[in-house]
N, C-alpha and C. Protein backbone atom coordinates (compact mmCIF):
# COMPACT_ATOMS: atom_id res chain seq x y z
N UNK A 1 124.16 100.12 92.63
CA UNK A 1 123.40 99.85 93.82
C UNK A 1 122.98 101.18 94.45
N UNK A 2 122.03 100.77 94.92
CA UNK A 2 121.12 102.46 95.15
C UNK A 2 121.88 102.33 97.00
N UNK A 3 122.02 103.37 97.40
CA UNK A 3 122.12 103.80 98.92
C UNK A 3 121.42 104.74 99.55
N UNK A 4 120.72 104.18 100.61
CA UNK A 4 119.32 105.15 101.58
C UNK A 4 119.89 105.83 103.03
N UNK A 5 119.65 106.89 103.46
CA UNK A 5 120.01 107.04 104.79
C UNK A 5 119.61 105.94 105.72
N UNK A 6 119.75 106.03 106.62
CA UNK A 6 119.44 104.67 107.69
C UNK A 6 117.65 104.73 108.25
N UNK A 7 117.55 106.12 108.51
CA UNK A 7 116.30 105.98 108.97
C UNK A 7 115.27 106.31 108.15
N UNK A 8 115.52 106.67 106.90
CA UNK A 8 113.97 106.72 105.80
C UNK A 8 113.16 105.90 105.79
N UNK A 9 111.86 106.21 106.11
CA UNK A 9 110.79 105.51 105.79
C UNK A 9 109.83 105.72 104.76
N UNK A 10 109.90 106.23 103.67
CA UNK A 10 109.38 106.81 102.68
C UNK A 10 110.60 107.55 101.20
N UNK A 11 110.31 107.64 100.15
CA UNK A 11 110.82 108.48 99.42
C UNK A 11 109.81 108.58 97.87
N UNK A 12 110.59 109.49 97.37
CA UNK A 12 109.88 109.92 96.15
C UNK A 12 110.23 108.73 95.15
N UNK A 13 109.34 108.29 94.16
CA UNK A 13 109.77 107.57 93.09
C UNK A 13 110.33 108.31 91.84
N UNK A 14 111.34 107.43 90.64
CA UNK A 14 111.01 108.09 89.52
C UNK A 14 110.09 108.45 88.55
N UNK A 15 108.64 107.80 89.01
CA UNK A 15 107.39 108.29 88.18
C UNK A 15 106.61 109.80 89.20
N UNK A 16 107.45 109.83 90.30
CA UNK A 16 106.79 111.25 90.93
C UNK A 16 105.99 110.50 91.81
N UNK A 17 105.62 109.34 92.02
CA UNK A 17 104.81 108.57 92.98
C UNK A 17 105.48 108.81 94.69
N UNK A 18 104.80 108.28 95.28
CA UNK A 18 105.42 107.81 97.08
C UNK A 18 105.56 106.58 97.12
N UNK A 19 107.27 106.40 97.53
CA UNK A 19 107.45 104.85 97.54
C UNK A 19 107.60 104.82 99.29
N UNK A 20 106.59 103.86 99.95
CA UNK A 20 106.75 103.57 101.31
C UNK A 20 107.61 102.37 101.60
N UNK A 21 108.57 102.99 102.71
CA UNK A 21 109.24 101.13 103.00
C UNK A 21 108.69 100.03 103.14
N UNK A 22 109.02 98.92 102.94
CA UNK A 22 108.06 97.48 103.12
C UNK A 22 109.48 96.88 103.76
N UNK A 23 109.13 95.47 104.16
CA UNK A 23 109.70 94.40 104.46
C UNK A 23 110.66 93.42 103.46
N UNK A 24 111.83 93.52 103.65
CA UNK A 24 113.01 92.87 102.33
C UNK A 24 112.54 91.23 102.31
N UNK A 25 112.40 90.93 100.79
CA UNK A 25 112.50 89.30 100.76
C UNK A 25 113.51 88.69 100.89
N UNK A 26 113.44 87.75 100.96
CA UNK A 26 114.71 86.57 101.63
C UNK A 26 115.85 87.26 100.39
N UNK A 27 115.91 86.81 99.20
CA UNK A 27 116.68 87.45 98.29
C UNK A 27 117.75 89.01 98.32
N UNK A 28 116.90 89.95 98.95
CA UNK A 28 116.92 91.34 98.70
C UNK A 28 118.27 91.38 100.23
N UNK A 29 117.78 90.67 101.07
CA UNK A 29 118.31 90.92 102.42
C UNK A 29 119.73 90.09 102.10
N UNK A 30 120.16 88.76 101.33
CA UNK A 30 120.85 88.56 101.19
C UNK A 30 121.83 89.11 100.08
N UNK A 31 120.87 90.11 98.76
CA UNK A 31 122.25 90.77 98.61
C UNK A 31 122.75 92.34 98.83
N UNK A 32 121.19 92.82 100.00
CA UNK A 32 121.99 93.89 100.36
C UNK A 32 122.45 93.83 101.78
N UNK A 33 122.16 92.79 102.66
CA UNK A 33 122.34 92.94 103.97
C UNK A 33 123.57 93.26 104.16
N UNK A 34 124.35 93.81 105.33
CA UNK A 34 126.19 93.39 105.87
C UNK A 34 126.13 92.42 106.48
N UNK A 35 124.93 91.53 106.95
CA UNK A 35 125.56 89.88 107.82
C UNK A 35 125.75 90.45 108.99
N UNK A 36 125.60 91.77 109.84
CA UNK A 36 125.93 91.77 111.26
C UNK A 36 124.82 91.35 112.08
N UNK A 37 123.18 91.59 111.90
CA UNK A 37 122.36 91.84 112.03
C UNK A 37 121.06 91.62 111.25
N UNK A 38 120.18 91.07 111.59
CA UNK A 38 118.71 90.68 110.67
C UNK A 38 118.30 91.73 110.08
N UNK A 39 118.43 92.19 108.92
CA UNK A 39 117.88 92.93 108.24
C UNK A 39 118.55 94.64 108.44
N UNK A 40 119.98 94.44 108.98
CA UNK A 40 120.27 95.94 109.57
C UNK A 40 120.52 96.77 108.42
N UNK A 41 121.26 96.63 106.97
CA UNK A 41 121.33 97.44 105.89
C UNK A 41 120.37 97.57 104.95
N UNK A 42 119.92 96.35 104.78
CA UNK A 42 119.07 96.15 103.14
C UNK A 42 117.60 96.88 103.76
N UNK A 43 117.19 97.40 102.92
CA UNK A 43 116.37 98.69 102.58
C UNK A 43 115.28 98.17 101.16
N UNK A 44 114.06 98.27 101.23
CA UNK A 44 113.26 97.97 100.07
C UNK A 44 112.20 98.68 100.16
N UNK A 45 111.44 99.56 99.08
CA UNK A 45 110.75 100.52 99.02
C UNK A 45 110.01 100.16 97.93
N UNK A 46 108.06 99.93 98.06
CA UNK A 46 107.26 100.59 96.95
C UNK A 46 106.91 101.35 96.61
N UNK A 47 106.55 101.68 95.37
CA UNK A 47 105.76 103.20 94.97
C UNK A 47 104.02 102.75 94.82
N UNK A 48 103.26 103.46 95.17
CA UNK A 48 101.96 103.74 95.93
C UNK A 48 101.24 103.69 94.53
N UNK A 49 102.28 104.22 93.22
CA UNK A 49 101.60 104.82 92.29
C UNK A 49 101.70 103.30 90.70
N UNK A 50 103.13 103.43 90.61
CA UNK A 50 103.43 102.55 89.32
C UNK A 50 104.02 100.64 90.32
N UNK A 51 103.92 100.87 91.51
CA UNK A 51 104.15 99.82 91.94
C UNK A 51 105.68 99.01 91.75
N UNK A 52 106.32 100.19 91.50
CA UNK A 52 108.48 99.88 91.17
C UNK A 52 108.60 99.20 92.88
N UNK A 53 109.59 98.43 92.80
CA UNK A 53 110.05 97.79 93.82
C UNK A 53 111.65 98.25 93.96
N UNK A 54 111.88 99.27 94.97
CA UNK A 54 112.93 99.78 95.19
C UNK A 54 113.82 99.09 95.63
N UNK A 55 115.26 98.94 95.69
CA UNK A 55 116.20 97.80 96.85
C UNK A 55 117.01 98.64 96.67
N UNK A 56 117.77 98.65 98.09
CA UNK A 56 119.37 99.58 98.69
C UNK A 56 120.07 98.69 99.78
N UNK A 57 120.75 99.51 100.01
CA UNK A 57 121.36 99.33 100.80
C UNK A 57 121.14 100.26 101.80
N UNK A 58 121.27 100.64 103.29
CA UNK A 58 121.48 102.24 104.01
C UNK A 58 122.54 101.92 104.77
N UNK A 59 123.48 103.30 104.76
CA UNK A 59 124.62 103.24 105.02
C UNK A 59 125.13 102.58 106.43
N UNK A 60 125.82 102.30 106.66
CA UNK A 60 126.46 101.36 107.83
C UNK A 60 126.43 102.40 109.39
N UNK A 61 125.64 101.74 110.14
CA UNK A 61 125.52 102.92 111.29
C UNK A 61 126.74 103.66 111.92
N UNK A 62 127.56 103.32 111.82
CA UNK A 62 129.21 103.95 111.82
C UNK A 62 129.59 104.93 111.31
N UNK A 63 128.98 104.80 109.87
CA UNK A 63 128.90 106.01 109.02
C UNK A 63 127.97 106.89 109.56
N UNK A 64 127.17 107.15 110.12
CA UNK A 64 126.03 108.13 110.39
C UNK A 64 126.75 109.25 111.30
């Protein structure tokens, strides 16, 4: 499972592309969310270029 800082809104892909954050599907949120909060961990990112669909987790705001 991939892990994102909390506040990224962007990152590099592995084709060298820009993957921008998007909005988690129902799926993605249920298996990366923690359940405290709507959408507070799970993290999902496209690339601009080859179109990869990224999913994480970002670390637990406690941790920060």
């Amino acid at each position: 499972m991939r892990r994102f800082e909390r506040e990224v809104g962007a990152m590099e892909c592995d084709c060298g592309g820009y993957a921008e954050r998007v909005d988690c599907t129902k799926e993605e949120i249920k298996e990366y969310n923690c359940g405290r909060n709507y959408v507070c961990c799970a993290r999902t990112f496209v690339c601009k270029i080859c179109g990869e669909r990224i999913s994480g987790k970002a670390e637990a705001p406690e941790m920060e």
